[in-house]
N, C-alpha and C. Protein backbone atom coordinates (compact mmCIF):
# COMPACT_ATOMS: atom_id res chain seq x y z
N UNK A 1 68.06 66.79 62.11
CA UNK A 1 68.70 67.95 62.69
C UNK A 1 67.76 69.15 62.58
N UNK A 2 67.64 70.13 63.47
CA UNK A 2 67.15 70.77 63.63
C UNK A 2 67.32 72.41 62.73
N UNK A 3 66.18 73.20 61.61
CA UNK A 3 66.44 73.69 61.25
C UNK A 3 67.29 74.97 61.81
N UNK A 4 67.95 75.65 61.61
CA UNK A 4 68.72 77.34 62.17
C UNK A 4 68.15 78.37 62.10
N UNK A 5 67.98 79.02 62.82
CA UNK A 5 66.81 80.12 62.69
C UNK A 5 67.75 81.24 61.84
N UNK A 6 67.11 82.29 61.06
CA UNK A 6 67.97 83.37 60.38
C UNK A 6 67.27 84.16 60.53
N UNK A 7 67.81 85.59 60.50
CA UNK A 7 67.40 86.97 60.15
C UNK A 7 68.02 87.66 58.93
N UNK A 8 67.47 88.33 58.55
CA UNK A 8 67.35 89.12 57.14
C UNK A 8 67.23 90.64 57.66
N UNK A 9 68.86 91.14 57.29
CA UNK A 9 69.24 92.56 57.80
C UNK A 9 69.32 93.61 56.53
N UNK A 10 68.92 94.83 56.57
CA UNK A 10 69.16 95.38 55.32
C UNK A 10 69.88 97.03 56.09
N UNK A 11 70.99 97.05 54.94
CA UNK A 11 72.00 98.97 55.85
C UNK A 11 70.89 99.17 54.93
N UNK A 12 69.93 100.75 56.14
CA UNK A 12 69.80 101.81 55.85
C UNK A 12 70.34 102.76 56.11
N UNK A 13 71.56 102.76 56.52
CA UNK A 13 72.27 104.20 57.02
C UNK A 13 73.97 104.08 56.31
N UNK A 14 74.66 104.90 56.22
CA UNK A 14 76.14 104.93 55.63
C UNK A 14 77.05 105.31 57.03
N UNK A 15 78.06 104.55 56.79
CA UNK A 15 79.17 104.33 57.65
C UNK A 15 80.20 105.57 57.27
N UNK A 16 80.03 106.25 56.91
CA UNK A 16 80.49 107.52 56.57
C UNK A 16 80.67 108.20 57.71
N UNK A 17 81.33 108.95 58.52
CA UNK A 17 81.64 109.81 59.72
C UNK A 17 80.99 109.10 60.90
N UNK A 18 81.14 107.36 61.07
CA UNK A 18 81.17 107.09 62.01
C UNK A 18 82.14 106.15 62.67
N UNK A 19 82.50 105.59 64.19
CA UNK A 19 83.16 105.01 64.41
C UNK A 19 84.10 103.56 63.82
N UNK A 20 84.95 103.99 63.29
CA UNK A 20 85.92 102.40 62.33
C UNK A 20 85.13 101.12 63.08
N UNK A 21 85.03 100.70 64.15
CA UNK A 21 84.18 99.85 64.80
C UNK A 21 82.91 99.54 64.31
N UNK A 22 81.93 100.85 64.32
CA UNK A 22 80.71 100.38 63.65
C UNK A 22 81.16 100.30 61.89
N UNK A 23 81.97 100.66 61.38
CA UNK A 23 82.00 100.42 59.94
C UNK A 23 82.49 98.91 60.04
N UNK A 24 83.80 97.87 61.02
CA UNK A 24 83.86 96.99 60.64
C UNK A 24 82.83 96.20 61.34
N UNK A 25 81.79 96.67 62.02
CA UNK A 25 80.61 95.31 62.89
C UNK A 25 80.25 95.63 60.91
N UNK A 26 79.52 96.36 60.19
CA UNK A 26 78.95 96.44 59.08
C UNK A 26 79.16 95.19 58.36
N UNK A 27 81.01 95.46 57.91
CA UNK A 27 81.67 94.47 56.97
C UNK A 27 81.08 93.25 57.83
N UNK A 28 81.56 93.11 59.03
CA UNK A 28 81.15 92.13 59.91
C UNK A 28 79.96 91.32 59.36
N UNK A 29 78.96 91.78 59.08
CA UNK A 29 77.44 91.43 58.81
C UNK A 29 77.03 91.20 57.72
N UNK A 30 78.13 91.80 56.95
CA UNK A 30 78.39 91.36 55.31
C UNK A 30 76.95 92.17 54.66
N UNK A 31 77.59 93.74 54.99
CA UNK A 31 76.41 94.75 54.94
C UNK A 31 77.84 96.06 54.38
N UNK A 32 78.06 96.17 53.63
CA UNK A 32 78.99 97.31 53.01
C UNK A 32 79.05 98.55 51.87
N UNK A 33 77.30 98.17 51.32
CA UNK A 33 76.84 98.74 50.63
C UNK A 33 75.19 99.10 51.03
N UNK A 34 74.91 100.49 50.73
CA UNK A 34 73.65 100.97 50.93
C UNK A 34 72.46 100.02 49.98
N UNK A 35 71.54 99.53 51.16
CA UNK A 35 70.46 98.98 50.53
C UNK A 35 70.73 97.56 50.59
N UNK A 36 72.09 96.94 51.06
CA UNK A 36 72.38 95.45 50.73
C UNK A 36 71.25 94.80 51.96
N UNK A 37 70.90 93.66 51.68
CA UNK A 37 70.55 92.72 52.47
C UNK A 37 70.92 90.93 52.35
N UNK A 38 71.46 90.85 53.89
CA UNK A 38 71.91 90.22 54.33
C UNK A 38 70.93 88.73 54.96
N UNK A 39 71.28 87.82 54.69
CA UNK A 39 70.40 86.63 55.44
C UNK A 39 71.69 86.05 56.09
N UNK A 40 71.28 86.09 57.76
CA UNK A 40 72.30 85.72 58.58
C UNK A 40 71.78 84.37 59.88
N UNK A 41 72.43 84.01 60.59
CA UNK A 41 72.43 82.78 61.66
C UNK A 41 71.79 83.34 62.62
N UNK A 42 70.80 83.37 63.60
CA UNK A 42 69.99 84.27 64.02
C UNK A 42 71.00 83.70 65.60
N UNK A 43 71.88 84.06 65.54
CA UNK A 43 72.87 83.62 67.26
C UNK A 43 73.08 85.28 68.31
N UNK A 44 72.80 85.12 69.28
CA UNK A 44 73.61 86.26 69.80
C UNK A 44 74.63 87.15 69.73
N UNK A 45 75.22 86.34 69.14
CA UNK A 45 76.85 87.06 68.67
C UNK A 45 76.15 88.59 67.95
N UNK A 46 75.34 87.96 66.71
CA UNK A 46 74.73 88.52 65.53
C UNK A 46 74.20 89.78 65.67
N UNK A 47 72.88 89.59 66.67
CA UNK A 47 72.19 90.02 67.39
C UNK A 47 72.86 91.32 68.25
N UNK A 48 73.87 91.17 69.05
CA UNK A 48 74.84 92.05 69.43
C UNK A 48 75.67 93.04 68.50
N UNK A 49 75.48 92.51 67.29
CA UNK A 49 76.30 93.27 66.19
C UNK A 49 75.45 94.10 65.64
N UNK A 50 74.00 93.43 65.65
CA UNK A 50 72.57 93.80 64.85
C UNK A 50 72.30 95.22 65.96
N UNK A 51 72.91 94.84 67.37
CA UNK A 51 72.37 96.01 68.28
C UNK A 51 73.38 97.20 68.27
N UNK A 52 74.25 96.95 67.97
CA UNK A 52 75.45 98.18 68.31
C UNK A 52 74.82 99.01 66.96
N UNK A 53 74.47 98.34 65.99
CA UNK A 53 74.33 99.56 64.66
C UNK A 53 73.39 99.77 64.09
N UNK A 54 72.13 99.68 65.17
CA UNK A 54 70.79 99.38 65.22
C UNK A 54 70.28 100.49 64.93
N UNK A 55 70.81 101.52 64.11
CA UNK A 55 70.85 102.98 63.38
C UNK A 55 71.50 103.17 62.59
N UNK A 56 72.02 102.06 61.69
CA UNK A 56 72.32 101.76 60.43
C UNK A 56 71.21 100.43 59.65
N UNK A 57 70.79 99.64 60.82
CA UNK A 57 70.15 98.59 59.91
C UNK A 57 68.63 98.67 60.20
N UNK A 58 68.15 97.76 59.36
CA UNK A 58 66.44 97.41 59.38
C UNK A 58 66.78 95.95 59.42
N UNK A 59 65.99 95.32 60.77
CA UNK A 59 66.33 93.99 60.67
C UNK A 59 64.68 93.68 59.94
N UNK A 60 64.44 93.46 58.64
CA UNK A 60 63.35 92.82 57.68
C UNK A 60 62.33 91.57 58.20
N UNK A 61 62.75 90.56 59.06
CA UNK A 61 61.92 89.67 59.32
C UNK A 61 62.67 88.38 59.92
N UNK A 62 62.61 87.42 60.82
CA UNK A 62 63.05 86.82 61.43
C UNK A 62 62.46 85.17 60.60
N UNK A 63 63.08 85.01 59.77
CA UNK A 63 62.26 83.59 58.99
C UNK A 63 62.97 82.40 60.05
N UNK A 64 62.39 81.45 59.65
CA UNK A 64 62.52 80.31 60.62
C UNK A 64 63.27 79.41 60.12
C-alpha cells in the first residue's frame, strides 16, 4: 500500500477577534493553541482549511 503524503502545520496567529469559522477550521486542524504543530493527511479537504487561515498558519514542510 501506498505511503500518505502529510503536512506539518504550525498557528502563528490567535483566533482572537476573528471569524467563529476561522476559529473552528483551527480546532478543525487540531491547531488551538499558539505555537502548536500539527502533522496532518496532505488531502484537499486539508489544504482548503490550510487556505482559508493561511494568516494564522505556517505550513513547515510537506514530508512524504
Amino acid at each position: 500500500m501506498a505511503d500518505k503524503k502529510t503536512v506539518r502545520v504550525q498557528q502563528i496567529g490567535s483566533p482572537i477577534r476573528r471569524e467563529a469559522s476561522q476559529r473552528q477550521t483551527l480546532i478543525g486542524l487540531k491547531l488551538n493553541k499558539m505555537h502548536r504543530i500539527a502533522t496532518l493527511e496532505d488531502t484537499p479537504s486539508v489544504r482548503g482549511m490550510i487556505a482559508k487561515v493561511h494568516h494564522l498558519v505556517r505550513v513547515l514542510d510537506d514530508a512524504a
